[in-house]
N, C-alpha and C. Protein backbone atom coordinates (compact mmCIF):
# COMPACT_ATOMS: atom_id res chain seq x y z
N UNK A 1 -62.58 -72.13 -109.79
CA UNK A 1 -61.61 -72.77 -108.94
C UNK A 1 -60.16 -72.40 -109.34
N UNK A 2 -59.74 -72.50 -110.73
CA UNK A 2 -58.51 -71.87 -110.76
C UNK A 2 -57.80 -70.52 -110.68
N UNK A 3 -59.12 -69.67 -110.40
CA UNK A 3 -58.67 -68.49 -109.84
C UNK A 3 -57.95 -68.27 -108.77
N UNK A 4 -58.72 -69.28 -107.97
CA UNK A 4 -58.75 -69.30 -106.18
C UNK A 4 -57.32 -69.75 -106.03
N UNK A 5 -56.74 -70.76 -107.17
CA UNK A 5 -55.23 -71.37 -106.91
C UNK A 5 -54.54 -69.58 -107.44
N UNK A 6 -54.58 -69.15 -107.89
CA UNK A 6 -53.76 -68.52 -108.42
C UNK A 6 -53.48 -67.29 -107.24
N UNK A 7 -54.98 -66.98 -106.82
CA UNK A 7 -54.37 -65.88 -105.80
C UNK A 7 -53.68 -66.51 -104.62
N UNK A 8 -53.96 -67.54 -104.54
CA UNK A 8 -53.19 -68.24 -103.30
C UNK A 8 -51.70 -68.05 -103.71
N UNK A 9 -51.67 -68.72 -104.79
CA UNK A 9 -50.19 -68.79 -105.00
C UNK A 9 -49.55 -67.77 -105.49
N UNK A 10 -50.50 -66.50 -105.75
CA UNK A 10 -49.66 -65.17 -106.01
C UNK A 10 -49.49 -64.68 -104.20
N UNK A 11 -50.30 -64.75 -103.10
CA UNK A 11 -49.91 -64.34 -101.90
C UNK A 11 -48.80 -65.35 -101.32
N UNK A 12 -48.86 -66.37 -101.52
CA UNK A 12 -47.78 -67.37 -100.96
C UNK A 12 -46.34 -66.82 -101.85
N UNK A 13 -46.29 -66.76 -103.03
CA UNK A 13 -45.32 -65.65 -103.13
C UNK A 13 -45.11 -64.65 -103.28
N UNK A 14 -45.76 -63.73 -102.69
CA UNK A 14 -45.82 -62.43 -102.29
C UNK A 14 -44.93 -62.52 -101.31
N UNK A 15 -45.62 -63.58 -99.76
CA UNK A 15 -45.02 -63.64 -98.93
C UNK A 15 -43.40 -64.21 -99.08
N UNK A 16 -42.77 -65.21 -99.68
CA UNK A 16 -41.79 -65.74 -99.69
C UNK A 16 -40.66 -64.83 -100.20
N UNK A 17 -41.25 -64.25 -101.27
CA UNK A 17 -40.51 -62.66 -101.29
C UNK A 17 -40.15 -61.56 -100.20
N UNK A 18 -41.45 -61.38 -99.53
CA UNK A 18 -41.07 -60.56 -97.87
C UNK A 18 -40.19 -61.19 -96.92
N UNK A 19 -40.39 -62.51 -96.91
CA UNK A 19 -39.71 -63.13 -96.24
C UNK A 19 -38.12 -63.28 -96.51
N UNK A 20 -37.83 -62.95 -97.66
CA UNK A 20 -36.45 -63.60 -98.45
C UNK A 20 -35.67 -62.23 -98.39
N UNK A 21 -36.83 -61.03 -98.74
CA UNK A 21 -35.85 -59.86 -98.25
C UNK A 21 -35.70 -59.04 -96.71
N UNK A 22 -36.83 -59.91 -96.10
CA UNK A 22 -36.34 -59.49 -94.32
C UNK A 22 -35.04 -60.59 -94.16
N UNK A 23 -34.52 -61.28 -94.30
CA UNK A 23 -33.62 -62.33 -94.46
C UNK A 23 -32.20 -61.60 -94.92
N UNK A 24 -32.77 -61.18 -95.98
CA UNK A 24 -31.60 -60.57 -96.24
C UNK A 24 -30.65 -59.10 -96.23
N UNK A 25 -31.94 -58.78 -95.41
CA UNK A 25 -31.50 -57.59 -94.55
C UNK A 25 -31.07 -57.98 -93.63
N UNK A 26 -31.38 -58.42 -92.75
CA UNK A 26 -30.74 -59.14 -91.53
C UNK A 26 -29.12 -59.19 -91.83
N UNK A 27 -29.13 -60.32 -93.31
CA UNK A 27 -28.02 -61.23 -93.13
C UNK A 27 -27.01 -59.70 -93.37
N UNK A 28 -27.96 -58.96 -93.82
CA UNK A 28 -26.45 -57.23 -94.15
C UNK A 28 -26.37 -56.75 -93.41
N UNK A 29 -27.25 -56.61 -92.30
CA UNK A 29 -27.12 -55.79 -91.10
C UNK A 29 -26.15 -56.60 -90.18
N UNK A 30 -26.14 -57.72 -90.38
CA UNK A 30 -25.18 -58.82 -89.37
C UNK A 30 -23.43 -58.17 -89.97
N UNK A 31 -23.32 -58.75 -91.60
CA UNK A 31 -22.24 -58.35 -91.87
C UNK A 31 -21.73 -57.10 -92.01
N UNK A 32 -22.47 -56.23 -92.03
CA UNK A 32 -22.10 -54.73 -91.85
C UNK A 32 -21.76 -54.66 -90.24
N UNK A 33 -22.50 -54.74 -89.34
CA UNK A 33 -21.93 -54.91 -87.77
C UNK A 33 -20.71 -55.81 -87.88
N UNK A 34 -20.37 -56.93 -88.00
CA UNK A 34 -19.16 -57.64 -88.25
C UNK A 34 -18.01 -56.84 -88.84
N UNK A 35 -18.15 -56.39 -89.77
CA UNK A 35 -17.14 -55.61 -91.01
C UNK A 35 -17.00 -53.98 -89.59
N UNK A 36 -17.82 -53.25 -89.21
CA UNK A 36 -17.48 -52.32 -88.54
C UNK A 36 -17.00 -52.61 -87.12
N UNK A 37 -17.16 -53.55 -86.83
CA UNK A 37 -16.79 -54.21 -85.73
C UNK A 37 -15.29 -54.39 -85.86
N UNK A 38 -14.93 -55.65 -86.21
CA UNK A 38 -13.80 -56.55 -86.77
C UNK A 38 -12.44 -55.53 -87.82
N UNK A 39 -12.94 -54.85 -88.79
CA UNK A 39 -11.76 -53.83 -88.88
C UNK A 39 -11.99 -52.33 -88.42
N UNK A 40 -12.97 -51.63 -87.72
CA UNK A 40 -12.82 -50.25 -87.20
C UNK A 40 -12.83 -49.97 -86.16
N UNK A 41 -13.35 -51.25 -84.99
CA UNK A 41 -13.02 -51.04 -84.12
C UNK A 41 -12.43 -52.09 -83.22
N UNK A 42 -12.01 -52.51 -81.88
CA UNK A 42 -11.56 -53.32 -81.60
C UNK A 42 -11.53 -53.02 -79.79
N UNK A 43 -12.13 -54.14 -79.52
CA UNK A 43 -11.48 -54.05 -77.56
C UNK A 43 -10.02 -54.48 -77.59
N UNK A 44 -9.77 -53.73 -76.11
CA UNK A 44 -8.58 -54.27 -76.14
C UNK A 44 -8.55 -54.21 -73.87
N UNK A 45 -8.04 -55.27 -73.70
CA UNK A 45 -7.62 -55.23 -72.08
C UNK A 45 -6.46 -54.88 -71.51
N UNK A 46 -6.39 -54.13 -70.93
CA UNK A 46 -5.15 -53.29 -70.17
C UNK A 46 -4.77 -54.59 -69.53
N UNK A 47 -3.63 -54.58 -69.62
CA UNK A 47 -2.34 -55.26 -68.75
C UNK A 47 -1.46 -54.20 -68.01
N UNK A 48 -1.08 -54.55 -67.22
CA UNK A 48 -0.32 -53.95 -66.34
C UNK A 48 -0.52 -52.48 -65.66
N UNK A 49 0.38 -51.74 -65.09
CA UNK A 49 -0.02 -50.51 -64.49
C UNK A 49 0.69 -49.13 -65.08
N UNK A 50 1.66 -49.35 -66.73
CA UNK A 50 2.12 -48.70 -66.71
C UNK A 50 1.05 -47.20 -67.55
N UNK A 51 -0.33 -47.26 -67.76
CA UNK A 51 -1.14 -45.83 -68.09
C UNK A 51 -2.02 -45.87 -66.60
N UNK A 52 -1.41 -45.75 -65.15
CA UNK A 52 -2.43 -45.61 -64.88
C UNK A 52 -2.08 -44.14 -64.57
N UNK A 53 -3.04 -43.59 -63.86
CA UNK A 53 -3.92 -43.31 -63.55
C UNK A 53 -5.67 -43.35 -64.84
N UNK A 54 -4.92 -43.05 -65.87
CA UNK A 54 -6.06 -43.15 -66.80
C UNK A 54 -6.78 -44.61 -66.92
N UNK A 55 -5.84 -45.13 -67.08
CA UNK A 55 -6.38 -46.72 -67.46
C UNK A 55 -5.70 -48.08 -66.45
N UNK A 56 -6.52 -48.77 -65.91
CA UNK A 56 -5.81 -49.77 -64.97
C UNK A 56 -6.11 -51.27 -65.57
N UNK A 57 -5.42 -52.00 -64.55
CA UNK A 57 -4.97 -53.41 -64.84
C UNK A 57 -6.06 -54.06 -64.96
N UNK A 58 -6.75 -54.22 -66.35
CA UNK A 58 -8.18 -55.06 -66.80
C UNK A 58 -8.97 -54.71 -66.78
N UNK A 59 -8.70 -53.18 -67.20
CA UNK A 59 -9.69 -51.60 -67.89
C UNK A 59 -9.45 -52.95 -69.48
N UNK A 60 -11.30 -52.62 -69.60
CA UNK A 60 -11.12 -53.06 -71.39
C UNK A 60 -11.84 -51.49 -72.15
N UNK A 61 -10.93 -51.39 -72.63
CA UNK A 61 -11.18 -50.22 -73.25
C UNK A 61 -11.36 -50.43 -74.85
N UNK A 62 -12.07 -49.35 -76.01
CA UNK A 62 -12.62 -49.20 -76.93
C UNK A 62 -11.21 -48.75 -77.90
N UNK A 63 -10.55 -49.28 -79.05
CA UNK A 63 -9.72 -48.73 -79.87
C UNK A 63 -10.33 -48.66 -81.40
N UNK A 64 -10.02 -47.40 -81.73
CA UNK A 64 -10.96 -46.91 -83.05
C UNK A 64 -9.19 -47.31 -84.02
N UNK A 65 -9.55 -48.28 -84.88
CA UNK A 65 -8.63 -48.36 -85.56
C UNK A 65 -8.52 -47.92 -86.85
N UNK A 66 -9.53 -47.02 -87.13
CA UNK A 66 -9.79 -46.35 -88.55
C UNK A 66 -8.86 -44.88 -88.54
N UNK A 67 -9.09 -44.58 -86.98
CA UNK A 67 -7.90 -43.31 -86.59
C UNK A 67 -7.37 -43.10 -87.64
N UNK A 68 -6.03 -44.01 -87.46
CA UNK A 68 -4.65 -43.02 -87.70
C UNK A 68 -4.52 -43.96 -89.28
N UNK A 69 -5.45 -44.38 -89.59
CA UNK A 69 -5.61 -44.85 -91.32
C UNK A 69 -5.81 -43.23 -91.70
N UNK A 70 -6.69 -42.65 -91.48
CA UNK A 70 -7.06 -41.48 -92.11
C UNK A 70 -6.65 -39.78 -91.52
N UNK A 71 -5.63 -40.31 -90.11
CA UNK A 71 -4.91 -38.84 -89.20
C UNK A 71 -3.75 -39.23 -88.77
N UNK A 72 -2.83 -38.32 -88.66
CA UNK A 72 -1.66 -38.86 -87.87
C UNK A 72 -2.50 -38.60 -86.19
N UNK A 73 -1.51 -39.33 -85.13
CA UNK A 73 -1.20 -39.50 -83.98
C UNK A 73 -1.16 -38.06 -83.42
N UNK A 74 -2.05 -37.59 -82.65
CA UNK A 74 -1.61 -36.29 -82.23
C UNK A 74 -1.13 -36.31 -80.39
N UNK A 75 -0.51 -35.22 -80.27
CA UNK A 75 0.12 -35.59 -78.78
C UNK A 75 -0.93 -35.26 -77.63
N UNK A 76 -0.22 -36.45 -77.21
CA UNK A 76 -1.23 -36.78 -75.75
C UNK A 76 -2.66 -37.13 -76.15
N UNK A 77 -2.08 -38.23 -77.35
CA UNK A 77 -3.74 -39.27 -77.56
C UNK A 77 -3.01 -40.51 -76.95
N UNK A 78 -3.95 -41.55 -76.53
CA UNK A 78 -3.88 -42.91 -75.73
C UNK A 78 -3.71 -43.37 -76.95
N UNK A 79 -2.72 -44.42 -77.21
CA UNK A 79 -2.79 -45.24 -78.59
C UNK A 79 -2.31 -46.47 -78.09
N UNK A 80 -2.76 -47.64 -78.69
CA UNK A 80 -1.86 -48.88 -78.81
C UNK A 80 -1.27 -48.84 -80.23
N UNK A 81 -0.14 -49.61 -79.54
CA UNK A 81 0.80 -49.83 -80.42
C UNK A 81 1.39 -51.44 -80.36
N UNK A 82 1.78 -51.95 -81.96
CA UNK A 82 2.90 -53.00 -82.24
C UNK A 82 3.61 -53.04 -81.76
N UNK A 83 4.68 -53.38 -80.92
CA UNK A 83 6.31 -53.63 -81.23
C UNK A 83 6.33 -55.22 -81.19
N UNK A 84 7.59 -54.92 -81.60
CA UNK A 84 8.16 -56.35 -82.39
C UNK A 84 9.59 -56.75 -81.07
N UNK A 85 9.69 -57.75 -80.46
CA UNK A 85 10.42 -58.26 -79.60
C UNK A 85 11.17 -59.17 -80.62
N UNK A 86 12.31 -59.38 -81.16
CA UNK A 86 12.65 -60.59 -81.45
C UNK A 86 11.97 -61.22 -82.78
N UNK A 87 11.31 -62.37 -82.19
CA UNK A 87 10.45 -62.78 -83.31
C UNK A 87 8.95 -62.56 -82.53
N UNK A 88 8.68 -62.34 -81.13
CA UNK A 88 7.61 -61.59 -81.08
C UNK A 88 6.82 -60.72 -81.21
N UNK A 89 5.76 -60.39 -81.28
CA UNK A 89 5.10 -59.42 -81.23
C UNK A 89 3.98 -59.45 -80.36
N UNK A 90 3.96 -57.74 -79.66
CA UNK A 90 3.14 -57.57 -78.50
C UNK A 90 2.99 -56.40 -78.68
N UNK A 91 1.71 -56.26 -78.52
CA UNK A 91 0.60 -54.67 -78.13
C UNK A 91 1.29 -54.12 -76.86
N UNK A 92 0.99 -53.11 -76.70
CA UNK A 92 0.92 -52.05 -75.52
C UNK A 92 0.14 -50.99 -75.44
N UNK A 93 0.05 -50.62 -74.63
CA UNK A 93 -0.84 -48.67 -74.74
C UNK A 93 0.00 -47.59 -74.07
N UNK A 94 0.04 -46.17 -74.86
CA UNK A 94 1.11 -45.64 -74.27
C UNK A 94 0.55 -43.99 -74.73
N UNK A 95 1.50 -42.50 -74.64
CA UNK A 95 0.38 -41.59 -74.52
C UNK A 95 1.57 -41.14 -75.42
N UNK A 96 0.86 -40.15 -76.37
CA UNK A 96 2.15 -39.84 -77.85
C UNK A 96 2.66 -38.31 -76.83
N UNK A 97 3.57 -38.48 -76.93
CA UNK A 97 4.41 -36.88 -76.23
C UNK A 97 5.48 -36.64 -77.37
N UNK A 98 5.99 -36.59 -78.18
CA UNK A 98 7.00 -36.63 -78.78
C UNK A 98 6.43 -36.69 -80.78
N UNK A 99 6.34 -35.71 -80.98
CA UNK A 99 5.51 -35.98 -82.67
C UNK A 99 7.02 -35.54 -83.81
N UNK A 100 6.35 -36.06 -85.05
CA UNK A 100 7.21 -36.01 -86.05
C UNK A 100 8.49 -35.01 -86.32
N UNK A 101 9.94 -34.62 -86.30
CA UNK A 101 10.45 -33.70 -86.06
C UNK A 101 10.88 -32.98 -84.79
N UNK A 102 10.12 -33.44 -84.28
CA UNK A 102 10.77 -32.44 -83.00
C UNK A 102 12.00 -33.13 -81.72
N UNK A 103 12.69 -32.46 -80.86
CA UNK A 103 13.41 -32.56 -80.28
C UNK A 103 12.66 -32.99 -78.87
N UNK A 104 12.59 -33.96 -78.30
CA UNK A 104 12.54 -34.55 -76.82
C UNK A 104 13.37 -34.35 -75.77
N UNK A 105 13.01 -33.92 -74.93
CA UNK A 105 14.10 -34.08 -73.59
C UNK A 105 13.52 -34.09 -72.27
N UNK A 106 13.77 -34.47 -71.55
CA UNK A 106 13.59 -34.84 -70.22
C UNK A 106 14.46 -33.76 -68.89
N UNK A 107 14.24 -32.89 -68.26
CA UNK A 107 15.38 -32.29 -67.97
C UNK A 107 14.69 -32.07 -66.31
N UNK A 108 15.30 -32.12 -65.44
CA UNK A 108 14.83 -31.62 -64.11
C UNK A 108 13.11 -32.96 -63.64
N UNK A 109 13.24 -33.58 -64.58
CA UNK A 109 11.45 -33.91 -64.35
C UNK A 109 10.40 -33.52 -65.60
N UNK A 110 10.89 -32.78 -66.31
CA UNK A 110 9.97 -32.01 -67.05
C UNK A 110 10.37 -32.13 -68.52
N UNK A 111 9.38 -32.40 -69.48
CA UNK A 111 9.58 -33.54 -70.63
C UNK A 111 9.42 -31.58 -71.41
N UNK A 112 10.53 -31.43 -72.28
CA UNK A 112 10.83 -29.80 -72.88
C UNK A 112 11.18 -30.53 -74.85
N UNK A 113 9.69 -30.10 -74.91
CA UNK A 113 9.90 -30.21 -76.38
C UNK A 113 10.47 -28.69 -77.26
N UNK A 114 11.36 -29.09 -78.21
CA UNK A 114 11.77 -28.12 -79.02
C UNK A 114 12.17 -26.99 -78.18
N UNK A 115 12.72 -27.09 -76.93
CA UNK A 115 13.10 -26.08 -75.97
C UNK A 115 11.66 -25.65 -75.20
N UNK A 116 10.72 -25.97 -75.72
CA UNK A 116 9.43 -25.80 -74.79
C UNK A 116 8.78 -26.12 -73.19
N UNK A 117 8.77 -26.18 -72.20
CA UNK A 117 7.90 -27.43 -71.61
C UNK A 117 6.96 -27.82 -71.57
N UNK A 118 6.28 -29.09 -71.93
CA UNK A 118 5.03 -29.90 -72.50
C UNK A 118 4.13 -29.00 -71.34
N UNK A 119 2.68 -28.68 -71.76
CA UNK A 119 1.85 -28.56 -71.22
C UNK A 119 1.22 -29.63 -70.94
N UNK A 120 1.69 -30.47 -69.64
CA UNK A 120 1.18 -31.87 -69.21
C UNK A 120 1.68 -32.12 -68.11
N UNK A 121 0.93 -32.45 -66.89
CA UNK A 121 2.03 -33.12 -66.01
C UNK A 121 1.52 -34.42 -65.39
N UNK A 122 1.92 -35.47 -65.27
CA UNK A 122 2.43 -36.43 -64.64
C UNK A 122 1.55 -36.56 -62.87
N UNK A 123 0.75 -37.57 -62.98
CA UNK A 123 0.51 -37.40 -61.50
C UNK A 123 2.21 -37.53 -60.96
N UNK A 124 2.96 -38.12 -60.83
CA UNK A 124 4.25 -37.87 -60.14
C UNK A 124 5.40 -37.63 -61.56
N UNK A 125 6.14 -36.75 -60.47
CA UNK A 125 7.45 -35.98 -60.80
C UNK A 125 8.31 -37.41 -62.05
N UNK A 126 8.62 -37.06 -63.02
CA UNK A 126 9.04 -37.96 -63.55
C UNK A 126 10.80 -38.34 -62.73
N UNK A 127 11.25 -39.44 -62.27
CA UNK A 127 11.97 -39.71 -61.48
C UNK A 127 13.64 -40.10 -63.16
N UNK A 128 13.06 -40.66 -63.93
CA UNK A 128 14.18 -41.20 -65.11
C UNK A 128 13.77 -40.84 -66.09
N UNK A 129 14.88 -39.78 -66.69
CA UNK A 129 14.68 -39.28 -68.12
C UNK A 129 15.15 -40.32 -69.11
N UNK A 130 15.69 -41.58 -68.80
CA UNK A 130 16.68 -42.63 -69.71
C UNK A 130 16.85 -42.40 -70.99
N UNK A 131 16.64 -42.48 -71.90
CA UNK A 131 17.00 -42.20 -72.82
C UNK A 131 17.07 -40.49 -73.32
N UNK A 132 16.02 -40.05 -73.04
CA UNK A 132 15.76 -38.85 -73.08
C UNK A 132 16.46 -37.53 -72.39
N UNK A 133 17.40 -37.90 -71.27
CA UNK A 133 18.23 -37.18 -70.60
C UNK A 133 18.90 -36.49 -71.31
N UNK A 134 19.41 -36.59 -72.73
CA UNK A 134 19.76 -35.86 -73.51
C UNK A 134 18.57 -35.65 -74.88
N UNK A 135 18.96 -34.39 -75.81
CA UNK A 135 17.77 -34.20 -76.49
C UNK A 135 17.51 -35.77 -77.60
N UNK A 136 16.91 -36.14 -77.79
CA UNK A 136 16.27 -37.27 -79.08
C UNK A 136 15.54 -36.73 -80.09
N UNK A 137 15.92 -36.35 -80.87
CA UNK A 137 15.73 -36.30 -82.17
C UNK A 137 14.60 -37.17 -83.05
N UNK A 138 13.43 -37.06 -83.29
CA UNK A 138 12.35 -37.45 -83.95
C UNK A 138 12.69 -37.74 -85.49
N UNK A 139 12.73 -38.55 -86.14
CA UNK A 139 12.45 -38.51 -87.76
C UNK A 139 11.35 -38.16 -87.58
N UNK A 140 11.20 -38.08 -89.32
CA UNK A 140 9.99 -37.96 -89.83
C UNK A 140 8.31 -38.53 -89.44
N UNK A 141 8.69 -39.87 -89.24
CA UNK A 141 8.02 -40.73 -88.99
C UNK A 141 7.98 -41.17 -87.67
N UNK A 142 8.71 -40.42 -86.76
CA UNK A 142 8.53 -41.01 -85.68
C UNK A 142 8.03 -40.36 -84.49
N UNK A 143 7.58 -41.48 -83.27
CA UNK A 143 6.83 -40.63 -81.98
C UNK A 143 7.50 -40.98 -81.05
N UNK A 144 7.63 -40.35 -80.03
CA UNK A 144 8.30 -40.23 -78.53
C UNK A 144 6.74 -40.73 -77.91
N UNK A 145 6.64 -41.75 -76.85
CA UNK A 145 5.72 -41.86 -76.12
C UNK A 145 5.98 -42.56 -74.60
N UNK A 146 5.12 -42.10 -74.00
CA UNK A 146 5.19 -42.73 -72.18
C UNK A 146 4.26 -43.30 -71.94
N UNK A 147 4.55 -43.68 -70.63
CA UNK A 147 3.05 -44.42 -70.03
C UNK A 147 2.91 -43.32 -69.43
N UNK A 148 1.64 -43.43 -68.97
CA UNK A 148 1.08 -42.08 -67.28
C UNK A 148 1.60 -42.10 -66.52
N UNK A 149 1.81 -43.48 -66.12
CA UNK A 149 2.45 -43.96 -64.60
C UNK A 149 4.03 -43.86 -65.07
N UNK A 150 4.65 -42.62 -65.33
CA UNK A 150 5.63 -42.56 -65.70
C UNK A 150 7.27 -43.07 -64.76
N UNK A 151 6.92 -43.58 -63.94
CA UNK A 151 8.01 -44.08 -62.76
C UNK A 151 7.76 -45.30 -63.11
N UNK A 152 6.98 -46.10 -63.78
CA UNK A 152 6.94 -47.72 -64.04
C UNK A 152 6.02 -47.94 -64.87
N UNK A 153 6.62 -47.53 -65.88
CA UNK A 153 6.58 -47.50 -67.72
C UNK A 153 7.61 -47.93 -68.43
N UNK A 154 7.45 -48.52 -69.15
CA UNK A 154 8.62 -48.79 -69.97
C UNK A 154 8.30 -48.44 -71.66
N UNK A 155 8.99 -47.47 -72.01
CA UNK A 155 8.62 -46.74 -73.41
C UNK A 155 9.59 -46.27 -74.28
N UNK A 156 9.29 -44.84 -74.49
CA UNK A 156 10.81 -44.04 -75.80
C UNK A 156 11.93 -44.15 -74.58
N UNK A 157 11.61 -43.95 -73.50
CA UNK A 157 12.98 -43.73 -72.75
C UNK A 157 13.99 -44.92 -72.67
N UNK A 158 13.31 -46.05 -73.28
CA UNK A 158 14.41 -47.24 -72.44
C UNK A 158 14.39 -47.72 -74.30
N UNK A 159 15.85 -48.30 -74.61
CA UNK A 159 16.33 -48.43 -75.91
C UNK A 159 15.55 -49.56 -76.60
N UNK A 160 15.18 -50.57 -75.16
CA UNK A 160 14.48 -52.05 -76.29
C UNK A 160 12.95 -51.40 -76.62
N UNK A 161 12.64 -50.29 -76.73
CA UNK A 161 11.53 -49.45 -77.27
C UNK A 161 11.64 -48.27 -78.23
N UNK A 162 12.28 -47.23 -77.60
CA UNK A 162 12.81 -46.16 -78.73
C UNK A 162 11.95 -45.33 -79.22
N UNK A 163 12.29 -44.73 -79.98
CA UNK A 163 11.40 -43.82 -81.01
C UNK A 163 10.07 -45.11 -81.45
N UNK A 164 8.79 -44.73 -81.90
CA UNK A 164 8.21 -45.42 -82.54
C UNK A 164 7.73 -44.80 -83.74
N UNK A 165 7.35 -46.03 -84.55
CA UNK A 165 7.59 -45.82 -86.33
C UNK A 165 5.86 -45.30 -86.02
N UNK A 166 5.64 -44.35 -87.25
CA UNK A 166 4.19 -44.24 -87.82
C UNK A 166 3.38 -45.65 -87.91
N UNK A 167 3.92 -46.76 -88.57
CA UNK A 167 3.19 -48.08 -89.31
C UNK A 167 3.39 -48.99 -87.69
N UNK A 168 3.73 -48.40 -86.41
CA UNK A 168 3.69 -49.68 -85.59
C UNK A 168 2.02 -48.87 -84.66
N UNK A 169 1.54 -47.72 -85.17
CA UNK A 169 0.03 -47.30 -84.37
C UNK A 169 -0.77 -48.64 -84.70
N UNK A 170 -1.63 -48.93 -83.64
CA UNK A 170 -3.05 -49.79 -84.09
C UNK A 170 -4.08 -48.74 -83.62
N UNK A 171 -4.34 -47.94 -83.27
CA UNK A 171 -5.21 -47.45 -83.15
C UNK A 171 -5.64 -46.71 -81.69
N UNK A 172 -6.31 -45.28 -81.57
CA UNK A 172 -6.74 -44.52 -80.68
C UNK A 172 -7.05 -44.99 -79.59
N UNK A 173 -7.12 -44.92 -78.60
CA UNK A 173 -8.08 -45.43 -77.25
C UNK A 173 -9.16 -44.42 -77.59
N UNK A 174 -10.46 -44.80 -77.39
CA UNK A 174 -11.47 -43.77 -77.40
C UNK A 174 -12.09 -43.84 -75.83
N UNK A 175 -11.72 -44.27 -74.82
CA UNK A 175 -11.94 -44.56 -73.86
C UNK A 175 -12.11 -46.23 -73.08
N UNK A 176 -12.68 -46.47 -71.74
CA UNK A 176 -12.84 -47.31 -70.99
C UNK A 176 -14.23 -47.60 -71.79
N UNK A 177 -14.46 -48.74 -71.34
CA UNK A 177 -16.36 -49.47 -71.37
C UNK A 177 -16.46 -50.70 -70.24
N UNK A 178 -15.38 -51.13 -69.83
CA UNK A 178 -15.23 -51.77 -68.63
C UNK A 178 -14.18 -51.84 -67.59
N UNK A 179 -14.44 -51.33 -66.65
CA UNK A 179 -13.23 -51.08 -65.38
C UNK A 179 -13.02 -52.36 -64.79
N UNK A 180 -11.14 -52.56 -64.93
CA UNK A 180 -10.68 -53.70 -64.16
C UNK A 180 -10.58 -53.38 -62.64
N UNK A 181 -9.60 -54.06 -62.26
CA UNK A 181 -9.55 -53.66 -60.66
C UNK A 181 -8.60 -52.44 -60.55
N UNK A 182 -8.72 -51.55 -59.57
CA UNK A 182 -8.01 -50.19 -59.05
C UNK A 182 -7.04 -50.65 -57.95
């Protein structure tokens, strides 16, 4: 008879062991999805109309925020960005045209880096070079950026925006995963 207890109670914890480490796989597979979730990637919902054609008003789109931890910003990637209003702060999404060093300008319609003109165009003719009408000058650290919908955008061209710093990126657009209204 006391055999019979013993294998019982060596399979009863056999099992409580299987059980304790399917448990706790789980509970890592939960926090590993959480942890890659919560800091690498992030939704985010379009407001307004100033990226469209690419992205519209309550497009929720996918932002990889591990990006520009480990790359700079390269031109003509979709990025959101910080700015700081005051004592606010508010996201936006906007398209990098303007990288570290170089000279910006706006001239005729046509955005002429370093005396170049951008290989990019605009579903429409850009109508206001504002700030950019003359050349702008990049630091080190800084990006020139627009919306798509470049006639009703508000970005590097208008002053309560400006140049933007390296440390105000949150991260890449890697695309749409849900379309708002068109």
């Amino acid at each position: 008879m006391p055999m019979k207890n013993y294998r019982y109670i060596e399979r009863r914890n056999m099992m409580i062991r299987r059980i304790s480490l399917w448990v706790g796989e789980i509970a890592a597979a939960i926090l590993l999805a959480f942890f890659i979730i919560y800091v690498c990637f992030q939704t985010v919902t379009v407001h307004g109309e100033s990226m469209q054609p690419a992205f519209y008003d309550g497009d929720v789109v996918m932002v990889n925020k591990l990006q520009y931890k480990f790359s700079d910003p390269k031109r003509l990637d979709a990025a959101v960005l910080e700015l700081e209003n005051g004592s606010t702060t508010h996201y936006t999404m906007k398209r990098v045209i303007g990288l570290p060093g170089e000279n910006v300008q706006i001239t005729d319609g046509q955005i002429i880096i370093d005396g170049t003109p951008l290989d990019y165009t605009f579903e429409e003719a850009i109508l206001s070079a504002g700030l950019a009408a003359y050349s702008v000058e990049l630091g080190e650290d800084e990006y020139f950026v627009m919306g798509d919908n470049c006639n009703n955008s508000e970005d590097s061209r208008v002053a309560n925006i400006g140049n933007i710093k390296r440390d105000q990126f949150v991260g890449k657009v890697l695309g749409t995963i849900k379309k708002g209204s068109k």
